[in-house]
C-alpha atoms as a PDB file:
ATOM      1  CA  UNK A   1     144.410-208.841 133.201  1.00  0.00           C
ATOM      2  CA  UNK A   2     148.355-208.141 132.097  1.00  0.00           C
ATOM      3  CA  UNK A   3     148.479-207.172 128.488  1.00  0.00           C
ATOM      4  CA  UNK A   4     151.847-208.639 126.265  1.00  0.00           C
ATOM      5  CA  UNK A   5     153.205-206.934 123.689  1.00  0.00           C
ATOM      6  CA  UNK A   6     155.651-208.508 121.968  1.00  0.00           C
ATOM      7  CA  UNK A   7     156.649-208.858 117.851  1.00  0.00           C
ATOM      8  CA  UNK A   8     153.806-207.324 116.666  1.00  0.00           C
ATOM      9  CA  UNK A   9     151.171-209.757 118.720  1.00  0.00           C
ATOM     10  CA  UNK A  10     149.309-208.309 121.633  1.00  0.00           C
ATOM     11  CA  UNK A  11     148.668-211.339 124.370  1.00  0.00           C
ATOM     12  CA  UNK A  12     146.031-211.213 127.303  1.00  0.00           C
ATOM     13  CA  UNK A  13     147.709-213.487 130.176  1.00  0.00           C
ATOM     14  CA  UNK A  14     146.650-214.069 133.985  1.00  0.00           C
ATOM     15  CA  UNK A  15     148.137-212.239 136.434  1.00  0.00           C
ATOM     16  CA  UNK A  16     151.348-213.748 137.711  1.00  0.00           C
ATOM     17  CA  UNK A  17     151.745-215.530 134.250  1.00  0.00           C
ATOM     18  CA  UNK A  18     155.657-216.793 133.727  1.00  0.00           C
ATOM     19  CA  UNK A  19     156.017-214.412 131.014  1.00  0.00           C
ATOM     20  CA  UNK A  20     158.574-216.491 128.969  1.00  0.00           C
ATOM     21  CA  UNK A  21     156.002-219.421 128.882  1.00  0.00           C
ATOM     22  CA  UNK A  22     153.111-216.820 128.060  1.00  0.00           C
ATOM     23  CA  UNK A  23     155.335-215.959 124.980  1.00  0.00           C
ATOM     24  CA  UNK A  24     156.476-218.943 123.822  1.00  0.00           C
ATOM     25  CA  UNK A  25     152.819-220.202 124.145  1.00  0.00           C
ATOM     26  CA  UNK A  26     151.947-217.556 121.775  1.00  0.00           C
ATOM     27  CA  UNK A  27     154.744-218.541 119.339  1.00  0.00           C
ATOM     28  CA  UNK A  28     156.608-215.094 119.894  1.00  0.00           C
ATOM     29  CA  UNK A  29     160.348-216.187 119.085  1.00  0.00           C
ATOM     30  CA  UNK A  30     162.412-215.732 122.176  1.00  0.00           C
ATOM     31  CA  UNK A  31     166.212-215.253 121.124  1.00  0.00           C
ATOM     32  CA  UNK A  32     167.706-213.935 117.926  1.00  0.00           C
ATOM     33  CA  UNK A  33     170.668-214.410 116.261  1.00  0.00           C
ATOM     34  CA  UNK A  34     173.132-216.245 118.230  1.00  0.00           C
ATOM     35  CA  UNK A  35     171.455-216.289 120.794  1.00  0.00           C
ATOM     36  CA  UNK A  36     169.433-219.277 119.922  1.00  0.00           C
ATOM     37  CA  UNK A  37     172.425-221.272 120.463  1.00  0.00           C
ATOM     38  CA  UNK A  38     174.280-219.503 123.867  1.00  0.00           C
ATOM     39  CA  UNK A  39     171.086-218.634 126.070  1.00  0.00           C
ATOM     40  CA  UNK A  40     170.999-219.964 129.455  1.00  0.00           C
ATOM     41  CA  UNK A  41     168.056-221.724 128.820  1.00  0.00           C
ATOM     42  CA  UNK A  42     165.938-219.938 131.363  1.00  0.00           C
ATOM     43  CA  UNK A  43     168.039-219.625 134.577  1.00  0.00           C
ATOM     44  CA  UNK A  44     168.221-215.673 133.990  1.00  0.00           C
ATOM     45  CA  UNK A  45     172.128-215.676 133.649  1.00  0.00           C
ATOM     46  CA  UNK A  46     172.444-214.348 129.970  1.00  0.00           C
ATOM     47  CA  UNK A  47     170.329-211.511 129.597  1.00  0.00           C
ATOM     48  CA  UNK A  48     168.901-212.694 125.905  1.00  0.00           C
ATOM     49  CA  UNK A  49     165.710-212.260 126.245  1.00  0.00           C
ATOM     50  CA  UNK A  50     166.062-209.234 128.226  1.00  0.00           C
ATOM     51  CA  UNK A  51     162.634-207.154 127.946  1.00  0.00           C
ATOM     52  CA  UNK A  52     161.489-203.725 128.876  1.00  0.00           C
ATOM     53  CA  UNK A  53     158.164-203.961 131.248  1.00  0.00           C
ATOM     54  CA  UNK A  54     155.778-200.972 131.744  1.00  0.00           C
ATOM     55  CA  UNK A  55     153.467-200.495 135.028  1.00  0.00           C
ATOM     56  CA  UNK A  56     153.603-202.722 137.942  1.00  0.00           C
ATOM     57  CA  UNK A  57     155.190-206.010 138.179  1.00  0.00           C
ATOM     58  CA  UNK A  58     155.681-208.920 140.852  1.00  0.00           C
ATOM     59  CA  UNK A  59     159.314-209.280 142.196  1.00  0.00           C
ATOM     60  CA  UNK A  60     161.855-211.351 139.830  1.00  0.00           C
ATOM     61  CA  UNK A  61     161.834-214.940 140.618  1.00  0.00           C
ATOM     62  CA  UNK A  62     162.632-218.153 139.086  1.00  0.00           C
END
């Protein structure tokens, strides 16, 4: 089972998971700054909530 790490909060998700739904489920705040107001809204254009990912991962997708 995928491990999260994110603001301090570690999160236990299922494997293939939407990570941006697994955080916001978990109340971890997305965007900062700014951001809040010019993200793309989750059609991976902006690169706000750009994270770095350790071990394997599943291609990108929608």
């Amino acid at each position: 089972m995928p491990t999260v790490t994110a603001q301090g909060k570690t999160i236990q998700c299922e494997a293939g998971a939407n990570l941006r739904q697994v955080l916001l489920a978990h109340g971890v705040e997305l965007y900062n700054g700014q951001a809040k107001v010019i993200n793309c809204r989750s059609l991976g254009t902006c690169g706000t909530c750009a994270v770095a990912i350790e071990g394997e991962v599943s291609a990108t997708n929608w």
